[in-house]
Protein backbone atom coordinates (compact mmCIF):
# COMPACT_ATOMS: atom_id res chain seq x y z
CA UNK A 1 30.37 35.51 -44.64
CA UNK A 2 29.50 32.32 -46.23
CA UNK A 3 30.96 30.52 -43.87
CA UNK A 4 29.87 31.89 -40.75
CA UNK A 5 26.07 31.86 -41.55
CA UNK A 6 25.56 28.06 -41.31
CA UNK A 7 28.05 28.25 -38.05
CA UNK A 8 25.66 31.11 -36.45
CA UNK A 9 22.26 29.09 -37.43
CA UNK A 10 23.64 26.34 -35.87
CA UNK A 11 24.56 27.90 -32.78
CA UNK A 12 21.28 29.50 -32.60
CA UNK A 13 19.49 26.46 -32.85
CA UNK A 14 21.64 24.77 -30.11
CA UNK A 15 20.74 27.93 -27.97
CA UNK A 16 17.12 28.22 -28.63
CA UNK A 17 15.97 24.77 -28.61
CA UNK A 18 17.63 24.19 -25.12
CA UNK A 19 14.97 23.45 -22.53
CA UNK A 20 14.92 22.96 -18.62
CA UNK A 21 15.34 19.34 -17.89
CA UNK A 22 13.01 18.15 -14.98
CA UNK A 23 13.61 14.56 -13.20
CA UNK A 24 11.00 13.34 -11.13
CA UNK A 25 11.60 9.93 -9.31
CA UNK A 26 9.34 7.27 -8.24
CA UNK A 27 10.81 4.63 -4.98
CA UNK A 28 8.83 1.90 -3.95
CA UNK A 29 8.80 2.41 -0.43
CA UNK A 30 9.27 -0.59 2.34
CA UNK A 31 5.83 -1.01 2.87
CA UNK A 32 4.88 -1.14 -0.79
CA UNK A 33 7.88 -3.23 -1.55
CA UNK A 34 5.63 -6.02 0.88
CA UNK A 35 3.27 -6.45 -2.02
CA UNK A 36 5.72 -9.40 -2.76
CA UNK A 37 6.61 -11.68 -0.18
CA UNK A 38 8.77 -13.90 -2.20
CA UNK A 39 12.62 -14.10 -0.12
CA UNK A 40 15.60 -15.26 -2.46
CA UNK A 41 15.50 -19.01 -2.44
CA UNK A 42 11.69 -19.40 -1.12
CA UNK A 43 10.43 -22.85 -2.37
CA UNK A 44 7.21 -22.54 -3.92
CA UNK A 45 4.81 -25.48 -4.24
CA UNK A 46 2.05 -25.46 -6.95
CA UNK A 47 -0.51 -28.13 -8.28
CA UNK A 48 -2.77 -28.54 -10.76
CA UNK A 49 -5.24 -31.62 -11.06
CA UNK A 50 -2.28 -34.09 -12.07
CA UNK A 51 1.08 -32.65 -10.93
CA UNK A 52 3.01 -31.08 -8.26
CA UNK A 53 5.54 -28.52 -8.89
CA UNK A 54 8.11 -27.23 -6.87
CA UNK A 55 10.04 -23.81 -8.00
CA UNK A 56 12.85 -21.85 -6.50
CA UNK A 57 13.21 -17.90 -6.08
CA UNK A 58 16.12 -17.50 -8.07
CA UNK A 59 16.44 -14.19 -8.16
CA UNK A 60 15.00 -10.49 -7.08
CA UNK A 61 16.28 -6.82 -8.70
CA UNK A 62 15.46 -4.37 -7.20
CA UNK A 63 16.45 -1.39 -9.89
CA UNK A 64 15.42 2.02 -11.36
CA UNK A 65 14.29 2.53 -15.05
CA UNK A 66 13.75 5.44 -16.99
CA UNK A 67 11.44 7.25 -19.34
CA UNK A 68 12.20 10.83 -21.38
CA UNK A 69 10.00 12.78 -22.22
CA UNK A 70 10.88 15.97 -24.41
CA UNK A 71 12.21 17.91 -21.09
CA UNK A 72 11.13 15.76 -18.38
CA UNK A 73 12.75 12.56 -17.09
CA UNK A 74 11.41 10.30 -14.89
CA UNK A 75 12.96 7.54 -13.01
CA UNK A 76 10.76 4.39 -11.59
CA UNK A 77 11.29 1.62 -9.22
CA UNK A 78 11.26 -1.05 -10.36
CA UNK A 79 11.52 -4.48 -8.21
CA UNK A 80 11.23 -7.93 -9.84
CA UNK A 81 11.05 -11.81 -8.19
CA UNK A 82 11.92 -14.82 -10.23
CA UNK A 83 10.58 -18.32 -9.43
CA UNK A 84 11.77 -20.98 -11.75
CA UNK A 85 10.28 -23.87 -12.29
CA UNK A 86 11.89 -27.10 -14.50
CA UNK A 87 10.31 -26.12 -17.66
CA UNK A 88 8.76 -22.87 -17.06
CA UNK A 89 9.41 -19.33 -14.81
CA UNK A 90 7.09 -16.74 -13.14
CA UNK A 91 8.14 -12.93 -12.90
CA UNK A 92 6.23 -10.56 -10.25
CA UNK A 93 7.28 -7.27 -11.19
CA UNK A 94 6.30 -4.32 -8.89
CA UNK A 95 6.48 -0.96 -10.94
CA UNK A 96 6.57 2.80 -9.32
CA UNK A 97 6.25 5.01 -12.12
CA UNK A 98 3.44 7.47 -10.49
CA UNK A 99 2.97 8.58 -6.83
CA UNK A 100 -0.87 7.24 -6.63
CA UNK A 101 -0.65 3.47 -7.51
CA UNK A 102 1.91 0.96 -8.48
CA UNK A 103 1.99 -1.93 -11.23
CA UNK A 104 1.78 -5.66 -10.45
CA UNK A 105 2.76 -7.64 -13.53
CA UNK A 106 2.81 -11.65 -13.22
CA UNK A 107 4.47 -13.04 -16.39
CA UNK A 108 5.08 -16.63 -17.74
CA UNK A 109 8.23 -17.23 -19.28
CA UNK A 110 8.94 -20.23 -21.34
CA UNK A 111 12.40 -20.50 -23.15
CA UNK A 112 12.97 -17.23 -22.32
CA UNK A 113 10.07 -15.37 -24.17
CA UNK A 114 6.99 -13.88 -21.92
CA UNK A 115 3.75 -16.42 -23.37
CA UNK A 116 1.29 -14.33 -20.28
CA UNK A 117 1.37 -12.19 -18.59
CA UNK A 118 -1.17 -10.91 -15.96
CA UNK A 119 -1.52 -7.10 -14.53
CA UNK A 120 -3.16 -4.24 -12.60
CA UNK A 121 -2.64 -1.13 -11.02
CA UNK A 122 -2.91 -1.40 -7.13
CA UNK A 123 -2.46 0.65 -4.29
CA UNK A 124 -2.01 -1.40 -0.96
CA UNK A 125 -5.52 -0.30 -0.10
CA UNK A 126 -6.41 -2.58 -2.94
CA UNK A 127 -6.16 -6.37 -0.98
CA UNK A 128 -8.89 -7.41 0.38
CA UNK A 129 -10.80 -10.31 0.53
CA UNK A 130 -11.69 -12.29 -2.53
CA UNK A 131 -13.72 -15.14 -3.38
CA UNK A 132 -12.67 -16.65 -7.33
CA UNK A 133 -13.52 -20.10 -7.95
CA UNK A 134 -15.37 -21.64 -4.91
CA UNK A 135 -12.40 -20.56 -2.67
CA UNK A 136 -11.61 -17.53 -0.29
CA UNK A 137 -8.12 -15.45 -0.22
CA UNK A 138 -7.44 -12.67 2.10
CA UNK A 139 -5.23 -10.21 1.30
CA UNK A 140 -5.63 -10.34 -2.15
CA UNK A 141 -6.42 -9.23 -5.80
CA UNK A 142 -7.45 -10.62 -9.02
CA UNK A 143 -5.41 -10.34 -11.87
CA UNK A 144 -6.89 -10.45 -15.60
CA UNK A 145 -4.59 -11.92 -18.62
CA UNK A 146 -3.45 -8.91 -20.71
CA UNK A 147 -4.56 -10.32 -24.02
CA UNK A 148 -6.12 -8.28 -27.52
CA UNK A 149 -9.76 -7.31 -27.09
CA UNK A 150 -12.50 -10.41 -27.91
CA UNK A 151 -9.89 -13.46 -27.31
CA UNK A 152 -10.32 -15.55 -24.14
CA UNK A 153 -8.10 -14.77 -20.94
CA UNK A 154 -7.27 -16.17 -17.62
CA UNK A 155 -7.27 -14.66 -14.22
CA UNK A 156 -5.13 -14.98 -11.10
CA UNK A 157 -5.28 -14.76 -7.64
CA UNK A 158 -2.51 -12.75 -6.01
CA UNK A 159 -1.95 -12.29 -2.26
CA UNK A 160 0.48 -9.72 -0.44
CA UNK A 161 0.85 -12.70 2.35
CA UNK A 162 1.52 -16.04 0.02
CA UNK A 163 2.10 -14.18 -3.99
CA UNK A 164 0.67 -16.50 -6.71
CA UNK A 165 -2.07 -18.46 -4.90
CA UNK A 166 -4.10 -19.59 -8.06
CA UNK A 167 -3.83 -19.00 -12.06
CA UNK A 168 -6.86 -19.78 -13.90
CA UNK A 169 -5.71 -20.40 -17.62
CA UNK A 170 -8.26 -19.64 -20.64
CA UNK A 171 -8.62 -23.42 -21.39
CA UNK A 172 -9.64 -23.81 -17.82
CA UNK A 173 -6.39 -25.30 -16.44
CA UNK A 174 -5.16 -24.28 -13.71
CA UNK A 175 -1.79 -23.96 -11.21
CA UNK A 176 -2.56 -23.83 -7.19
CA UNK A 177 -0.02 -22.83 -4.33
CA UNK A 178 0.42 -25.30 -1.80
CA UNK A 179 2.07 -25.77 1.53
């Protein structure tokens, strides 16, 4: 009798604590997936005052991740464009992970760690056009630097026709797409 106690508890507890799984998935749809116009192997030209720069899309995933959640599981789209520069990259990630709006992340990536990164939730409804910094963009949004509360931050312009069309960094540099 011994024994069999612990084996019945456990059994019971396997039994009892069992609870319906739900999945819900998120897919970028075609349309959405626009938001980045970036092709594998685009050349993209930037400037600043000093210095041209010339990158390469080297690569685009287009992949699903996933969250758990007690019971539920959710699966999001996730689609990501890489342009590399010589000493630096830029990833534009597009993230589905609700049915209302999706995230646009813009990261800097310097020996492989992230140094900023840039963000907001969008729906395409959200590009219109923008004036930042004596200039006009159509088709576009701003994106603030995702940085602690009180420090300084940057912004950048982001357009569903051209992507990154200007970064304003916190020390008032700056990186400009040109054709």
């Amino acid at each position: 009798m011994k024994k069999t106690f612990p084996f019945l508890l456990l059994i019971l507890i396997t039994v009892g604590c069992k609870c319906e799984e739900t999945l819900t998935v998120y897919t970028l749809t075609d349309q959405e997936k626009t938001i980045v116009p970036y092709r594998l192997n685009d050349v993209v030209k930037w400037t600043d005052d000093n210095i041209g720069y010339n990158g390469n899309v080297i690569k685009i995933t287009d992949d699903y991740a996933e969250r758990n959640r007690d019971c539920d599981i959710t699966k999001f789209n996730q689609r990501i464009s890489y342009i590399s520069f010589d000493d630096f990259e830029y990833s534009i990630l597009l993230n589905k992970n609700n049915l209302s709006s999706i995230d646009l992340v813009v990261q800097e990536i310097v020996n492989s760690k992230v140094t900023k990164s840039f963000g907001k939730s969008v729906t395409l409804d959200s590009f219109t056009t923008i004036e930042f910094n004596g200039e006009t963009y159509n088709n576009s949004v701003l994106l603030k630097e995702n940085v602690l509360d009180g420090e300084p931050f940057g912004h950048l312009v982001y357009s569903k026709t051209n992507g990154i069309e200007f970064i304003l960094f916190e020390d008032g540099t700056w990186y400009k797409q040109v054709e």
